[in-house]
C-alpha atoms as a PDB file:
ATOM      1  CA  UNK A   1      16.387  19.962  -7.282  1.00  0.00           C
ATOM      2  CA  UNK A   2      13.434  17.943  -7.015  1.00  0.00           C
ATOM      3  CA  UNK A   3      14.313  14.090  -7.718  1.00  0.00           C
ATOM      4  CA  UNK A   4      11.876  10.884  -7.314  1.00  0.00           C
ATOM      5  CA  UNK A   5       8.498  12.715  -7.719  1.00  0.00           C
ATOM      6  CA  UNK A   6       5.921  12.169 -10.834  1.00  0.00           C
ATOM      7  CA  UNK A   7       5.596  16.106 -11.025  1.00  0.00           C
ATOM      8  CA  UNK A   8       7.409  17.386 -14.056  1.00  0.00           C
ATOM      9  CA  UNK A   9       9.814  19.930 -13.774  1.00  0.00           C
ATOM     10  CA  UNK A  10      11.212  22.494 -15.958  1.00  0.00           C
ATOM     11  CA  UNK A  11       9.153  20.427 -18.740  1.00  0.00           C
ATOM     12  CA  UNK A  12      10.781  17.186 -18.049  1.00  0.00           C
ATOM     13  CA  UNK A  13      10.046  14.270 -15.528  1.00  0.00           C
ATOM     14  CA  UNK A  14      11.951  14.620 -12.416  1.00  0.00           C
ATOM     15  CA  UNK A  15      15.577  12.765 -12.235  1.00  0.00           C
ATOM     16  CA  UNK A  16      15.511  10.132 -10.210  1.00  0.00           C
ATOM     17  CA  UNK A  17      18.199   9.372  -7.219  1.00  0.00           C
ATOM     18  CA  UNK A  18      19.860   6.653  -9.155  1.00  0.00           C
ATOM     19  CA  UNK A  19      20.217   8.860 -11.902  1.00  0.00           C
ATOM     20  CA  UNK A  20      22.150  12.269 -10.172  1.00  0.00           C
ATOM     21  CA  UNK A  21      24.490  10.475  -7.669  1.00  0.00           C
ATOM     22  CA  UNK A  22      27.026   9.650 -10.309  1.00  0.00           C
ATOM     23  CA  UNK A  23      26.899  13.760 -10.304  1.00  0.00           C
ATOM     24  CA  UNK A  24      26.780  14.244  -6.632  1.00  0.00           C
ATOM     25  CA  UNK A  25      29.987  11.443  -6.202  1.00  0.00           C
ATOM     26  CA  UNK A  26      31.881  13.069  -8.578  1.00  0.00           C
ATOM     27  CA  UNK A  27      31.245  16.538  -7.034  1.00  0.00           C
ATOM     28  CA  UNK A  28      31.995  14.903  -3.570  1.00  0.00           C
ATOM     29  CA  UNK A  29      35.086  13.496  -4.965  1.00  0.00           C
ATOM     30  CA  UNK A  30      36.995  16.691  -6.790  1.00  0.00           C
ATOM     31  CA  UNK A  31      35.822  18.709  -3.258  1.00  0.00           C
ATOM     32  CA  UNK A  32      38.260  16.276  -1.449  1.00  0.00           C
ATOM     33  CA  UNK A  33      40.502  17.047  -4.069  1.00  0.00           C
ATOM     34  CA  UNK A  34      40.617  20.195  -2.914  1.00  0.00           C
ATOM     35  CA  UNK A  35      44.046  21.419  -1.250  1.00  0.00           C
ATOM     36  CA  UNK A  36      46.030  24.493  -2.985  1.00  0.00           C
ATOM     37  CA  UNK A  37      48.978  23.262  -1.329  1.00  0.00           C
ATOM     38  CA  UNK A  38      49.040  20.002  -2.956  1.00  0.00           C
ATOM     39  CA  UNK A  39      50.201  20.333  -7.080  1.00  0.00           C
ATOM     40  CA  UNK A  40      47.899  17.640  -7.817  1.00  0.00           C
ATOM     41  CA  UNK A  41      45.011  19.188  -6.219  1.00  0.00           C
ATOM     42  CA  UNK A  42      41.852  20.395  -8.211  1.00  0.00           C
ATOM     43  CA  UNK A  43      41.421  24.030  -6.426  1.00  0.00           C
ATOM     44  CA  UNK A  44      39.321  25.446 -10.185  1.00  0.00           C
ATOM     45  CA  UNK A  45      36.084  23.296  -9.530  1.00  0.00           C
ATOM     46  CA  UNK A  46      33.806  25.348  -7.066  1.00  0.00           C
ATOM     47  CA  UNK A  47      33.691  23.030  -3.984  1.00  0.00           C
ATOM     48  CA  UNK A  48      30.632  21.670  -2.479  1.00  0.00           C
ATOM     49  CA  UNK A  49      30.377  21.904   1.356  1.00  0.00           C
ATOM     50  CA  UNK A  50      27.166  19.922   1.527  1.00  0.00           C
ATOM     51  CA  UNK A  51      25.035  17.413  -0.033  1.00  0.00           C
ATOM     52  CA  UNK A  52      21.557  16.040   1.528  1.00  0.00           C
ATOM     53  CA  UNK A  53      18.332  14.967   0.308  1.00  0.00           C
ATOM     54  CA  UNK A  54      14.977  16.344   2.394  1.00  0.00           C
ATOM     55  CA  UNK A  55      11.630  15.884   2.283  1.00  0.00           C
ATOM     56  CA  UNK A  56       9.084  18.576   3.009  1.00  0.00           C
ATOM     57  CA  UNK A  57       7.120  21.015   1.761  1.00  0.00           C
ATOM     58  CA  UNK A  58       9.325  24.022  -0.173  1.00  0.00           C
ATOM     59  CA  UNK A  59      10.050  26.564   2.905  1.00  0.00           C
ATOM     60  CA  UNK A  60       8.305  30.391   1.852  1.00  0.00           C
ATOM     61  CA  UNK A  61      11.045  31.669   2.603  1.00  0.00           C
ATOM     62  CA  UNK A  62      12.600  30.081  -0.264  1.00  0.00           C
ATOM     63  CA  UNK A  63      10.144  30.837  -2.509  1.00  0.00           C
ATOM     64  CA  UNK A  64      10.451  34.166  -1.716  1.00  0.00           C
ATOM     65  CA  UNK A  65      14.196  33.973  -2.964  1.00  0.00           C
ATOM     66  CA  UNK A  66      13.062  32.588  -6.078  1.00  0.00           C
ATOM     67  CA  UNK A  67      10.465  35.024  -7.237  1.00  0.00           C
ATOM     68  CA  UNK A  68      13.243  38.245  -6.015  1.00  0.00           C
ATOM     69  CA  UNK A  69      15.540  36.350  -8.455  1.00  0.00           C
ATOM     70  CA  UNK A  70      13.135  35.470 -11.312  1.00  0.00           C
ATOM     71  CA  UNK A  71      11.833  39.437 -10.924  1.00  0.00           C
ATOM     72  CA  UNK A  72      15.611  40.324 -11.419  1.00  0.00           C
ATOM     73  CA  UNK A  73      15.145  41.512 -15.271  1.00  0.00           C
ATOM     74  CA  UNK A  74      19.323  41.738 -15.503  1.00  0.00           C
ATOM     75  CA  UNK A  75      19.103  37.932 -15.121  1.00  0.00           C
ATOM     76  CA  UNK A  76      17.391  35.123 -16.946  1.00  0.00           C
ATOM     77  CA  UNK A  77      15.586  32.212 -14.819  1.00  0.00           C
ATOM     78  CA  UNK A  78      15.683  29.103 -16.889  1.00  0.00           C
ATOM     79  CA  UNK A  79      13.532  27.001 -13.909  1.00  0.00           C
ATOM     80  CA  UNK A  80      10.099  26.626 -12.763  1.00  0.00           C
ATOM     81  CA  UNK A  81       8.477  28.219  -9.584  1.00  0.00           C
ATOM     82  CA  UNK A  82       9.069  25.013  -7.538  1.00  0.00           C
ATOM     83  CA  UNK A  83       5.766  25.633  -5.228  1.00  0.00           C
ATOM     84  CA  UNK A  84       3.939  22.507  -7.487  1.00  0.00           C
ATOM     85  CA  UNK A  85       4.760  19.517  -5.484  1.00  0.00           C
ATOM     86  CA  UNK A  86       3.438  17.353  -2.827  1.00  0.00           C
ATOM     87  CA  UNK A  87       4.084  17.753   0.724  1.00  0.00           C
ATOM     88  CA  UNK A  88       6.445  14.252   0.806  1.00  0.00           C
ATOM     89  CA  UNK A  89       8.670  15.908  -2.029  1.00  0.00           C
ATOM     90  CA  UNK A  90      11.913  14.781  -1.912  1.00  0.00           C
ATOM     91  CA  UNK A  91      15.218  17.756  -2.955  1.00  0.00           C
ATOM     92  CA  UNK A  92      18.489  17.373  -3.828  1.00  0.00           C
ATOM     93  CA  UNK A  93      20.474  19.593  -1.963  1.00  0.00           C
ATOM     94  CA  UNK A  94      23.710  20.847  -2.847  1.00  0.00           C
ATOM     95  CA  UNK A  95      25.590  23.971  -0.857  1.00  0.00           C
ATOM     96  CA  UNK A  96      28.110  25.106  -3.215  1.00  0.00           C
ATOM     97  CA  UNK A  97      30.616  28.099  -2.393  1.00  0.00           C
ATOM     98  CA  UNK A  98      30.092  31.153  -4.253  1.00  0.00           C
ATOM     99  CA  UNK A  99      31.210  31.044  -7.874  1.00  0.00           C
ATOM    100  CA  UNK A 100      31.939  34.262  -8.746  1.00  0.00           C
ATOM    101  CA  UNK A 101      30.456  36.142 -11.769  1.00  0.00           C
ATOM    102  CA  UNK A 102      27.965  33.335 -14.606  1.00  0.00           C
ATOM    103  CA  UNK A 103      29.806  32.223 -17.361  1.00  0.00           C
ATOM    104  CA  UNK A 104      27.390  33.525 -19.712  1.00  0.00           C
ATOM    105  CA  UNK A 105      27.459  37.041 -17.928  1.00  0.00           C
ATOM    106  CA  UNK A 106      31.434  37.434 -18.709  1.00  0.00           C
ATOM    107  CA  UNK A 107      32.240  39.368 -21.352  1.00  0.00           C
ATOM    108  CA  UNK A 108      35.794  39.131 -23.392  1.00  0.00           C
ATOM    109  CA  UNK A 109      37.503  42.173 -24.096  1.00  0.00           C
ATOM    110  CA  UNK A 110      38.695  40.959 -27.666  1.00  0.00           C
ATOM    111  CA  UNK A 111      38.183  37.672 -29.865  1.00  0.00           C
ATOM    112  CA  UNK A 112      41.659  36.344 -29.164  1.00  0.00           C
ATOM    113  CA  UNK A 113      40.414  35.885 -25.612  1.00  0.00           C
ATOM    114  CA  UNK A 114      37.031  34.035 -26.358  1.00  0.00           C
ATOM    115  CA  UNK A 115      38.901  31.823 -28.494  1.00  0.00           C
ATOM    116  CA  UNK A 116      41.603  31.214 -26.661  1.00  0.00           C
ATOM    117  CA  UNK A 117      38.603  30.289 -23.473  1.00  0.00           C
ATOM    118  CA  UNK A 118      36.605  28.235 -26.179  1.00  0.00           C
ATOM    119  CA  UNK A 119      39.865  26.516 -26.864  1.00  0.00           C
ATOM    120  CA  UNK A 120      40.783  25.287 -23.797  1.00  0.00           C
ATOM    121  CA  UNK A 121      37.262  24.476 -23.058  1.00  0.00           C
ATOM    122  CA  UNK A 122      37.150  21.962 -25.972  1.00  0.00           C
ATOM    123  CA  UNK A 123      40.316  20.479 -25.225  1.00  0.00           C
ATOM    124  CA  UNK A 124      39.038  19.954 -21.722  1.00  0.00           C
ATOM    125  CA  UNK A 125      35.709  18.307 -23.050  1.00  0.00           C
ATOM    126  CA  UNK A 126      37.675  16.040 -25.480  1.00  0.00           C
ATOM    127  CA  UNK A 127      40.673  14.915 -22.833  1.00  0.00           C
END
């Protein structure tokens, strides 16, 4: 993500570093959380094996990923090209293991099961 630049992003002004590393510490800090053979461990967040910040112009190569998965007409890009900004750019960059399967590309087998998700989701959020 690109952070501390005056190009706007994704119609918005770029965050600035002050304002994601309250998101990058608390990443950092569930990922050491992390250890299924401890019962209070946090093994449900998807854990982050990397953080960095660089500065350079965005590789082609990476571009090239973008525009294979912004062509992808199954899926919906919600983010700019990033090939806008200056060569000093500074990135956020997080390596995160893989997921699994979007939330918003599961689908429920029966309404008992999306409320019984939704339900546990709110109590989360309200904890």
């Amino acid at each position: 993500m690109p952070i501390d630049g005056d190009t706007w992003y994704n119609d918005e002004p770029q965050k600035t570093a002050e304002e994601v590393m309250p998101e990058v510490a608390a990443t950092l800090a569930l990922q050491a959380m992390f250890d299924p053979s401890n019962p209070c461990s946090c093994p449900n967040f998807i854990r982050c094996f990397h953080a960095a910040v660089v500065r350079d112009p965005y590789p082609a190569c990476l571009l090239d990923a973008w525009d294979e998965f912004a062509d992808d007409e199954s899926r919906e890009c919600l983010n700019d090209r990033p090939d806008g900004f200056v060569d000093e750019q500074l990135y956020l960059v997080l390596a995160f293991e893989n997921g699994g399967q979007a939330l918003e590309d599961v689908v429920l087998p029966s309404l008992y099961q999306a409320q019984v998700r939704g339900d546990c989701g709110h109590r989360a959020r309200s904890i």
